[in-house]
N, C-alpha and C. Protein backbone atom coordinates (compact mmCIF):
# COMPACT_ATOMS: atom_id res chain seq x y z
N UNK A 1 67.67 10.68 -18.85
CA UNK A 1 66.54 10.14 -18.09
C UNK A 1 65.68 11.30 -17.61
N UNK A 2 64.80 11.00 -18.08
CA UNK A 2 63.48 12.20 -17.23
C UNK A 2 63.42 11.87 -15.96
N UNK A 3 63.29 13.09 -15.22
CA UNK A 3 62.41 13.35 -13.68
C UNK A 3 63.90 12.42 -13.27
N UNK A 4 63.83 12.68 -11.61
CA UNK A 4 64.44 12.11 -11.07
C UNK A 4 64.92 11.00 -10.73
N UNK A 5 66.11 10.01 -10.54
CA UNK A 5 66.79 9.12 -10.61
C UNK A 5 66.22 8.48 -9.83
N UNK A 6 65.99 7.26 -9.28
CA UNK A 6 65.58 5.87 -7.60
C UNK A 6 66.99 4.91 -7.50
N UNK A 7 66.83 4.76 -6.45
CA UNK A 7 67.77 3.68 -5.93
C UNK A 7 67.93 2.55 -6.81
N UNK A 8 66.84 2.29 -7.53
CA UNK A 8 67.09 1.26 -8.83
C UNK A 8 67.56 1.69 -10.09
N UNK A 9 67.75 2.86 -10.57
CA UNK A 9 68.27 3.25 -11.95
C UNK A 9 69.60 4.07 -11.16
N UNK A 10 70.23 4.12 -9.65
CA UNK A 10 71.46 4.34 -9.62
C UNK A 10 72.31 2.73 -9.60
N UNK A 11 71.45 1.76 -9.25
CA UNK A 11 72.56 1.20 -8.96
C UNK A 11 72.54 0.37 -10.41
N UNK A 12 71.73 0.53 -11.41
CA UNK A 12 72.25 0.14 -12.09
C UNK A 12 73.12 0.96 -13.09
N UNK A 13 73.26 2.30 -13.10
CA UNK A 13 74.34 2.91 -13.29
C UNK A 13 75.41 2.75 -13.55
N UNK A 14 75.62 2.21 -11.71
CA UNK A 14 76.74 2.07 -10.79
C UNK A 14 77.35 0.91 -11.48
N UNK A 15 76.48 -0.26 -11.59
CA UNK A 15 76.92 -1.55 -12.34
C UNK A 15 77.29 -1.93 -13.53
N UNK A 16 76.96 -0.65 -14.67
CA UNK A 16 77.42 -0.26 -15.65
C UNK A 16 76.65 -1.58 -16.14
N UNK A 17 74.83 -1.79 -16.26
CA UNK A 17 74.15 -2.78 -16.79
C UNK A 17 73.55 -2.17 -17.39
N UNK A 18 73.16 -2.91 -18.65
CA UNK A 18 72.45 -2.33 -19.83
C UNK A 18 71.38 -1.84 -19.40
N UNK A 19 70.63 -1.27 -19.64
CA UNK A 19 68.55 -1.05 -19.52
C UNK A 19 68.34 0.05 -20.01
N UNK A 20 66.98 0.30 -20.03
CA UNK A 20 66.53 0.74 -20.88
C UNK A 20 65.18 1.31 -19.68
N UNK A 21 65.12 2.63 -19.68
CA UNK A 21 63.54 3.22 -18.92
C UNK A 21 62.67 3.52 -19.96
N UNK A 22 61.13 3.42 -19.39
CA UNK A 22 60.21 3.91 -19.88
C UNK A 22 59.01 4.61 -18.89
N UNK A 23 58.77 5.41 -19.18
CA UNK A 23 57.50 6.07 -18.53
C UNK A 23 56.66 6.70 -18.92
N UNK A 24 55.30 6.36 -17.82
CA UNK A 24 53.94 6.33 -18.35
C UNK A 24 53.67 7.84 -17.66
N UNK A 25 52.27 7.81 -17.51
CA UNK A 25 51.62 8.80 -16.34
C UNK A 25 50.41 7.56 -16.44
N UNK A 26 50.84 7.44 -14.71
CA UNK A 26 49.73 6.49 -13.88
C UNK A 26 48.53 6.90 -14.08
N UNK A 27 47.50 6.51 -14.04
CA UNK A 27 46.17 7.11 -13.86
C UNK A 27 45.78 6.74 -12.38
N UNK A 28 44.38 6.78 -12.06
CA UNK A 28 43.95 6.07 -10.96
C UNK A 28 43.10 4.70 -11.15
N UNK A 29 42.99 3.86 -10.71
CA UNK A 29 42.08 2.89 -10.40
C UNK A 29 42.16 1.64 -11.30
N UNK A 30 43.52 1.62 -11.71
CA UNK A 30 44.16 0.19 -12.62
C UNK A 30 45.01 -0.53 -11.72
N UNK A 31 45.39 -1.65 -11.90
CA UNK A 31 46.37 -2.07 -11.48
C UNK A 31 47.52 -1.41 -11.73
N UNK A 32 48.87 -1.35 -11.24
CA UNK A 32 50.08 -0.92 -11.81
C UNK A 32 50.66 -1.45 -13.08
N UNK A 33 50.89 -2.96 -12.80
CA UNK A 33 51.32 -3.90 -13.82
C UNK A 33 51.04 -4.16 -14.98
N UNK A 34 49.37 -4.45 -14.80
CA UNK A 34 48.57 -3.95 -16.42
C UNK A 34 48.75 -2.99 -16.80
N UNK A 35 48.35 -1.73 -16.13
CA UNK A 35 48.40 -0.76 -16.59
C UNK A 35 49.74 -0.24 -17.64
N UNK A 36 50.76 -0.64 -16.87
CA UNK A 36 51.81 -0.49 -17.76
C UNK A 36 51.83 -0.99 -18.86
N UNK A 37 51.89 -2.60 -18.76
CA UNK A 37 51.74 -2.97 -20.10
C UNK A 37 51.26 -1.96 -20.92
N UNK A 38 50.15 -1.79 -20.89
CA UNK A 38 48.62 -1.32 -21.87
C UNK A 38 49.10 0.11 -21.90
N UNK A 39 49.89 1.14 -21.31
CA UNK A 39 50.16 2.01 -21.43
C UNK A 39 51.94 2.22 -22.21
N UNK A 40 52.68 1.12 -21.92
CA UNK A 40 53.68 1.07 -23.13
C UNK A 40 53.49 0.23 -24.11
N UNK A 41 52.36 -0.51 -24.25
CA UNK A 41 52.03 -1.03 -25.41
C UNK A 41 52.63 -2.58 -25.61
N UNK A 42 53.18 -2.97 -24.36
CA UNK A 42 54.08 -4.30 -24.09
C UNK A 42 53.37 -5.81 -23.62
N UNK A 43 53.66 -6.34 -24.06
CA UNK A 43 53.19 -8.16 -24.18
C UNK A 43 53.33 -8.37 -22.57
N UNK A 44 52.02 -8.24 -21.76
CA UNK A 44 52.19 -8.34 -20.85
C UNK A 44 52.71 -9.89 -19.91
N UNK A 45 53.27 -10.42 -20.73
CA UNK A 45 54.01 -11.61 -20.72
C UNK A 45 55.39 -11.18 -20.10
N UNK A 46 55.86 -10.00 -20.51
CA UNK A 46 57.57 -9.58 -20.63
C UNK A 46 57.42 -8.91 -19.20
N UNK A 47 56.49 -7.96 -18.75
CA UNK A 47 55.86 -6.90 -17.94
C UNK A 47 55.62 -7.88 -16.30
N UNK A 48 57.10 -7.59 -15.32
CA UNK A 48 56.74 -8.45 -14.29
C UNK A 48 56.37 -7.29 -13.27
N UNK A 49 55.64 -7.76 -12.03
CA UNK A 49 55.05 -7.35 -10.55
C UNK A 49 56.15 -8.08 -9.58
N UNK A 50 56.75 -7.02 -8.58
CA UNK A 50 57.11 -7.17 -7.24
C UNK A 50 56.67 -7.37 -6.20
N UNK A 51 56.30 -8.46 -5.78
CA UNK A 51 55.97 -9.10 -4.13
C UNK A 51 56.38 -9.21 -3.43
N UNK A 52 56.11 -8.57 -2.06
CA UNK A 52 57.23 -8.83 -1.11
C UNK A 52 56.13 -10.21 -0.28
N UNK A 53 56.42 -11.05 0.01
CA UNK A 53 55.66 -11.96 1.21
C UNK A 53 56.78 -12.11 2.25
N UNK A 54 55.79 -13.08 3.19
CA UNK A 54 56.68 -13.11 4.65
C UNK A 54 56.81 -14.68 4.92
N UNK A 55 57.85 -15.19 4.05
CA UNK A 55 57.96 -16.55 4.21
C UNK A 55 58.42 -17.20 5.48
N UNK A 56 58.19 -18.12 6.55
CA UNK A 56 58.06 -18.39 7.91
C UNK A 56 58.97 -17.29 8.71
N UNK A 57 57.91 -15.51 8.54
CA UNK A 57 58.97 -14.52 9.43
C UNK A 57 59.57 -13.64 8.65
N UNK A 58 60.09 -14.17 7.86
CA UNK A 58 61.07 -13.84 6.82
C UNK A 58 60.77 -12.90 5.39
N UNK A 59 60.69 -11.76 5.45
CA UNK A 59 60.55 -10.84 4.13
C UNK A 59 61.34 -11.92 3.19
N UNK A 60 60.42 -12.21 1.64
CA UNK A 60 60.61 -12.15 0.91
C UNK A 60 60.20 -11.54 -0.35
N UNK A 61 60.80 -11.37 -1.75
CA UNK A 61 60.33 -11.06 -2.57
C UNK A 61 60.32 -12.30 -3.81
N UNK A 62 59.04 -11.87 -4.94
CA UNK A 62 58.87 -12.97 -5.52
C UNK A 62 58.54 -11.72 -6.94
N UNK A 63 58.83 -11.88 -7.99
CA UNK A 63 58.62 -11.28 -9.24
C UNK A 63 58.11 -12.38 -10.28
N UNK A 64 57.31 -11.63 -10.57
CA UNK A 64 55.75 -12.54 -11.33
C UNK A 64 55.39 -11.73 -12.22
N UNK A 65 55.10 -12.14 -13.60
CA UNK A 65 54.40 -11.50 -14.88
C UNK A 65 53.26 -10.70 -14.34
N UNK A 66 53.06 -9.87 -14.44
CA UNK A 66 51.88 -8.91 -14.41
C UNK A 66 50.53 -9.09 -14.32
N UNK A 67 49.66 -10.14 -15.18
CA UNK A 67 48.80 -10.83 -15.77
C UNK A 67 48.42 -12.04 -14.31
N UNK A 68 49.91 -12.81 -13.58
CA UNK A 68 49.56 -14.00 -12.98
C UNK A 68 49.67 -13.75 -11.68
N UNK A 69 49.17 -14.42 -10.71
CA UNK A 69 49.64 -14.13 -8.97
C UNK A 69 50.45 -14.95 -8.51
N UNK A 70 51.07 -14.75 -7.28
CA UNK A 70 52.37 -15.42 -6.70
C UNK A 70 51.25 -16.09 -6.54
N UNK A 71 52.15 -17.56 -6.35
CA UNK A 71 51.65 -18.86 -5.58
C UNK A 71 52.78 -19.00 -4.55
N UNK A 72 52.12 -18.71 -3.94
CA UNK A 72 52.74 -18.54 -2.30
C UNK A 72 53.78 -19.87 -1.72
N UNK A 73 52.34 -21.19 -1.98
CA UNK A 73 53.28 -21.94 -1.69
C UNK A 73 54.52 -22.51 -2.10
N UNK A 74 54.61 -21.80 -3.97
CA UNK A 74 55.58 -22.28 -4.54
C UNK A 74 56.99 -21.74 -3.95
N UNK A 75 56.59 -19.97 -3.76
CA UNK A 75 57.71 -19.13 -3.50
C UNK A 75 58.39 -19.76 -1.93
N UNK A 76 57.65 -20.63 -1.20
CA UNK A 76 57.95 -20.90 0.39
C UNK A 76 59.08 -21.90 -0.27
N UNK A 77 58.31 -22.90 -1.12
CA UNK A 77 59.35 -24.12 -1.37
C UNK A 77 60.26 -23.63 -1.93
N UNK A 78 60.49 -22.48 -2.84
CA UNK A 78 61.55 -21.86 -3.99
C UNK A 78 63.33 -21.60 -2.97
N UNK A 79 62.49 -20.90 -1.48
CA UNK A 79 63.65 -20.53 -0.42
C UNK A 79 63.58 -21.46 0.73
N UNK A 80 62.99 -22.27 -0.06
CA UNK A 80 63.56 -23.64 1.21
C UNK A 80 62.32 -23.55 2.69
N UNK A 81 60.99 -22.68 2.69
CA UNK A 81 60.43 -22.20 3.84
C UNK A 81 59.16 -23.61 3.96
N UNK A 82 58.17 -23.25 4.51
CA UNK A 82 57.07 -23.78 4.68
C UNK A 82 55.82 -23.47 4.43
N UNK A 83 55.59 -22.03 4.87
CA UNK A 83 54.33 -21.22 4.94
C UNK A 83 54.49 -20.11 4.51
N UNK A 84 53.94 -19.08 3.69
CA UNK A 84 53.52 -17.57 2.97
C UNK A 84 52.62 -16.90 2.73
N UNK A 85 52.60 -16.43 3.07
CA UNK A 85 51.70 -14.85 3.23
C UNK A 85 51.99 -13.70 2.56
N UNK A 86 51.71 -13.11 2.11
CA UNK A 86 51.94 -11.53 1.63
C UNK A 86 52.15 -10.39 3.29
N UNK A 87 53.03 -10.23 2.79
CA UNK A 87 53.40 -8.89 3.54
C UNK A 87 52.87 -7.66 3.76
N UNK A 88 53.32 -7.58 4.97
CA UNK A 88 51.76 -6.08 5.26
C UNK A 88 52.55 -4.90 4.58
N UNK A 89 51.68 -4.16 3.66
CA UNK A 89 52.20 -3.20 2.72
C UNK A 89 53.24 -2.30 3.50
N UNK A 90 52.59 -1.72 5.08
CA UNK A 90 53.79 -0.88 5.64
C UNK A 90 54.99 -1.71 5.63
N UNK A 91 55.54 -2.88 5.88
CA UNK A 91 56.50 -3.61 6.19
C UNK A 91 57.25 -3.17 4.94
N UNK A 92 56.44 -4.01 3.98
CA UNK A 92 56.93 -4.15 2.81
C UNK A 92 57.94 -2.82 2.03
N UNK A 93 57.06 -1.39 2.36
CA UNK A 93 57.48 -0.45 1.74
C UNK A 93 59.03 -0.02 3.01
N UNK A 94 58.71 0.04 4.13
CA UNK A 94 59.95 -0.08 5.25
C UNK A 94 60.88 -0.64 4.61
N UNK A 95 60.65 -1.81 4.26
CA UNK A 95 62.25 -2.83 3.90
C UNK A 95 62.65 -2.18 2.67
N UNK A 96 61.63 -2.80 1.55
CA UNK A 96 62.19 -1.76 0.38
C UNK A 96 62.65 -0.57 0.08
N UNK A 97 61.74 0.48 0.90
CA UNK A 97 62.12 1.84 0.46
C UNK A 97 61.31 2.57 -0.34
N UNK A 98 60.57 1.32 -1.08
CA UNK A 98 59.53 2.05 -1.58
C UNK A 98 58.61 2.19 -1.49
N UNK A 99 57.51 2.67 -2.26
CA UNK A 99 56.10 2.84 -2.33
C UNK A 99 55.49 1.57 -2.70
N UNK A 100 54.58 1.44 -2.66
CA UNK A 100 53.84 -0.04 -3.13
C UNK A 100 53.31 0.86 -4.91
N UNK A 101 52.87 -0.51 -5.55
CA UNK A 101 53.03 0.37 -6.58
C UNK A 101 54.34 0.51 -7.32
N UNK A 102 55.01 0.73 -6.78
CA UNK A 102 56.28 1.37 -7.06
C UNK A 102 57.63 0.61 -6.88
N UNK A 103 57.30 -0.63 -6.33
CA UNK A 103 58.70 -1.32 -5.33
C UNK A 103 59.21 -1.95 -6.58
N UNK A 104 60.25 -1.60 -6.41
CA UNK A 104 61.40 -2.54 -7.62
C UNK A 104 62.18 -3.44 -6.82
N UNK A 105 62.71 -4.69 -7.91
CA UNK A 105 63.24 -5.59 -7.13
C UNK A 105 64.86 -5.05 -7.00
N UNK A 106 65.11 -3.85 -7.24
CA UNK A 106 66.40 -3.29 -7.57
C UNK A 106 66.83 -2.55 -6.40
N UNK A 107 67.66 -2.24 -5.84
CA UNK A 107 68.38 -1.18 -5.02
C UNK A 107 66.83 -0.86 -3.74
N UNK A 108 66.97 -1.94 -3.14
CA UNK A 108 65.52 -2.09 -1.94
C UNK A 108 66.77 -1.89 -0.56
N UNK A 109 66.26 -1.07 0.45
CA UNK A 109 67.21 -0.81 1.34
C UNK A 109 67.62 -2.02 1.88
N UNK A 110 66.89 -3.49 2.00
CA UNK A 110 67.41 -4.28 2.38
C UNK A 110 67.61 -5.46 1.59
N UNK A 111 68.27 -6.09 1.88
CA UNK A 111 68.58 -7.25 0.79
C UNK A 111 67.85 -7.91 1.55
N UNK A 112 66.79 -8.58 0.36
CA UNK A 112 65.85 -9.83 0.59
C UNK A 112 66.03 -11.10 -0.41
N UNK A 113 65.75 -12.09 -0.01
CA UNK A 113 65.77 -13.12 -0.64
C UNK A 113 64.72 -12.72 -1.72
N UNK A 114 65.28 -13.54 -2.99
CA UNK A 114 64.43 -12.99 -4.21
C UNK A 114 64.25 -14.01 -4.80
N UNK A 115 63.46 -14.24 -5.54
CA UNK A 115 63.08 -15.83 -6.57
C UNK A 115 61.78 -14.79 -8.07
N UNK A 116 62.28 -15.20 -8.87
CA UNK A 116 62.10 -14.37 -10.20
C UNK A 116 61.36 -15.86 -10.92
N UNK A 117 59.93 -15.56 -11.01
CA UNK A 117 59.36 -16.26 -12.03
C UNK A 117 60.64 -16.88 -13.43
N UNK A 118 60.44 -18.36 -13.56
CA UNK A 118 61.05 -18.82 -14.32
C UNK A 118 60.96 -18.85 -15.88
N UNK A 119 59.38 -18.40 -16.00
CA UNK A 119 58.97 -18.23 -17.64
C UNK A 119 60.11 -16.28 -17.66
N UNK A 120 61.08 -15.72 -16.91
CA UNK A 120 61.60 -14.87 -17.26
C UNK A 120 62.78 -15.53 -18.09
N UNK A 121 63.43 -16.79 -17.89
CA UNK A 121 64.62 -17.14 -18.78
C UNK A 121 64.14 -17.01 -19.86
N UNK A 122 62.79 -17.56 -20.23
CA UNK A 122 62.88 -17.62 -22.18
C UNK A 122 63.05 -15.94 -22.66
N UNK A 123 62.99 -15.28 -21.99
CA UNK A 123 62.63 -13.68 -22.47
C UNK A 123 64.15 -13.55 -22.45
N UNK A 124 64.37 -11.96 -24.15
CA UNK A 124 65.46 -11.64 -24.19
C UNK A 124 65.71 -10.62 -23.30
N UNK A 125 64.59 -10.15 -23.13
CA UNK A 125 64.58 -8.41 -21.68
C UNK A 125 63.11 -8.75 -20.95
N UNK A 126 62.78 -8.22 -20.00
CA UNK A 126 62.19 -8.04 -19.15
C UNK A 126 61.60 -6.62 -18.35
N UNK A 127 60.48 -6.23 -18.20
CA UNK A 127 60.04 -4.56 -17.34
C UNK A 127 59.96 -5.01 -16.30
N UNK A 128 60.03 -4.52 -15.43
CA UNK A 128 59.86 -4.15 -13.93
C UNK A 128 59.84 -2.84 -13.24
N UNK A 129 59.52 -2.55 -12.12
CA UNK A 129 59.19 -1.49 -11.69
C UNK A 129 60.80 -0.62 -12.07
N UNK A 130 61.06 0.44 -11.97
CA UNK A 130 61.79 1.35 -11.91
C UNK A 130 62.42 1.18 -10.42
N UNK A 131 61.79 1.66 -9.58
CA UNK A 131 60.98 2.58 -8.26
C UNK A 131 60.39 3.29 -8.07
N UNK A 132 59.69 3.76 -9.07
CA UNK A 132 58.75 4.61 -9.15
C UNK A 132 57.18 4.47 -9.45
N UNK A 133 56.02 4.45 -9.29
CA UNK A 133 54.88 4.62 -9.97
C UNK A 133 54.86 5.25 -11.60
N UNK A 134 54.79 4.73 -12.41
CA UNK A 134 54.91 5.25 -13.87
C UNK A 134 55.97 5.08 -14.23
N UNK A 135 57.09 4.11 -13.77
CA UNK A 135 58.52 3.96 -14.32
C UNK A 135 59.25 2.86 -14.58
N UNK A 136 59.43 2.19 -15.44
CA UNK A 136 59.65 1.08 -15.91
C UNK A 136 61.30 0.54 -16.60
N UNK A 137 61.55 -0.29 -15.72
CA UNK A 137 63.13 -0.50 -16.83
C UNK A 137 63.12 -1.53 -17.20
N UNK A 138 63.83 -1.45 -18.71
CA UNK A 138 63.82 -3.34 -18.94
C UNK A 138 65.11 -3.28 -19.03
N UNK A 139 65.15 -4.54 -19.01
CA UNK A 139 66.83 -5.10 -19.10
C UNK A 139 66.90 -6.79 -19.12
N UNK A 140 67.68 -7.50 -18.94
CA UNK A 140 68.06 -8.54 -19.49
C UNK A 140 67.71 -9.32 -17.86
N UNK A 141 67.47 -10.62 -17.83
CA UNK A 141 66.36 -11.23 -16.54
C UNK A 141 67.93 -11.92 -15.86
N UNK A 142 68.74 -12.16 -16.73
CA UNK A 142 70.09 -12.73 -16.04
C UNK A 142 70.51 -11.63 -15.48
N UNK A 143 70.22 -10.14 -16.11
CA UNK A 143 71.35 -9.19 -14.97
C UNK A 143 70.62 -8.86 -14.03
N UNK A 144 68.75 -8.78 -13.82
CA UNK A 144 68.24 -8.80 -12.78
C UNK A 144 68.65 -9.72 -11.64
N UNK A 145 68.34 -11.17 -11.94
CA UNK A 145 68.98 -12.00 -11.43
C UNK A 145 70.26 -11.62 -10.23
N UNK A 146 70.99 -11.25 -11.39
CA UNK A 146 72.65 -11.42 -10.63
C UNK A 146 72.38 -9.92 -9.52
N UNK A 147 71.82 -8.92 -10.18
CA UNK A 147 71.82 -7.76 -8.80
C UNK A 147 70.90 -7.79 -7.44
N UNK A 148 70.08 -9.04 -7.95
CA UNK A 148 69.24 -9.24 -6.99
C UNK A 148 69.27 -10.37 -5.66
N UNK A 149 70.58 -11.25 -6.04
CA UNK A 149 70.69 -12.24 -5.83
C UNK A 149 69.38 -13.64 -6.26
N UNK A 150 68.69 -13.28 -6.67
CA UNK A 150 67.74 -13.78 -7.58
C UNK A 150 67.86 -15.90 -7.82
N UNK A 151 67.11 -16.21 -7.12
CA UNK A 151 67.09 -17.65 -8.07
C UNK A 151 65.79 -17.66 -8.87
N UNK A 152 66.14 -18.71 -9.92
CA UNK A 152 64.95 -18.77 -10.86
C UNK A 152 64.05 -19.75 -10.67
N UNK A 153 62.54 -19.64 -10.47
CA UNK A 153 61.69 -20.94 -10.01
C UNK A 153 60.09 -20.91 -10.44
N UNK A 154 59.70 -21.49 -10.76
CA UNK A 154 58.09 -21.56 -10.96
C UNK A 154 57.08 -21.06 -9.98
N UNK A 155 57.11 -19.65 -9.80
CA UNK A 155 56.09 -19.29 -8.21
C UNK A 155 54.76 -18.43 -9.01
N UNK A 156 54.65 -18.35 -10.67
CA UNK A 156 53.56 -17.44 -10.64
C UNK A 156 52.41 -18.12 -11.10
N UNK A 157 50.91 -18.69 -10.79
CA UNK A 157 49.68 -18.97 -10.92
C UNK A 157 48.65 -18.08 -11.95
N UNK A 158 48.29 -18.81 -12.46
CA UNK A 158 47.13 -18.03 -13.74
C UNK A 158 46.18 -17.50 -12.61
């Protein structure tokens, strides 16, 4: 692995789960998510984004294809809540650990409730952040799932 290790490529290590890294060099003034795609050359269909929102109080995270936006209200109903909001980026990076940009749904200092876009079952692998800006791992959406405590649900909007 190039450059230094994140809390998300140790613990999957640790878990002895398949994946696979890739990395870019970020530019400025793209999105992250596209950008990746378009910079590993990947069906930005496969290529998901990390959300943290604040479902009634409550940090959550929601992982969504790259391309679509959380639907908020889906992710409230997904954990049983009422109301959602996106999370104020300082919060967000506090809980996680990481950078925005950068937040993986993997090895986040705190365990948050997680709900993983459901168009991820038809896929045989899946990208997501690393933890890093420019760092990407894929791996299989059931072993995301299982390290994330992860349920699967319809929360991402065209």
């Amino acid at each position: 692995m190039a450059g230094r290790g994140t809390q998300a490529t140790a613990l999957l290590t640790k878990q002895a789960v398949s994946h696979q890294l890739h990395s870019y060099t970020h530019g400025s003034g793209q999105a992250y998510g596209p950008e990746a795609a378009e910079m590993l050359g990947l069906d930005p269909a496969r290529v998901f984004k990390t959300l943290v929102a604040d479902v009634d109080g409550a940090l959550t995270v929601g992982i969504v294809p790259v391309l679509t936006t959380l639907d908020l209200k889906a992710l409230a109903a997904a954990v049983g809540g009422k109301r959602a909001k996106m999370a104020d980026v300082a919060l967000a990076e506090r809980a996680t650990g990481y950078v925005a940009g950068g937040i993986s749904p993997l090895g986040q200092r705190k365990r948050l409730p997680t709900v993983l876009d459901s168009s991820a079952e038809e896929l045989e692998t899946l990208f997501c952040s690393a933890g890093r800006r420019g760092l990407e791992v894929e791996l299989a959406p059931g072993d995301l799932a299982r390290l994330t405590g992860a349920r699967f649900a319809p929360i991402a909007a065209s």
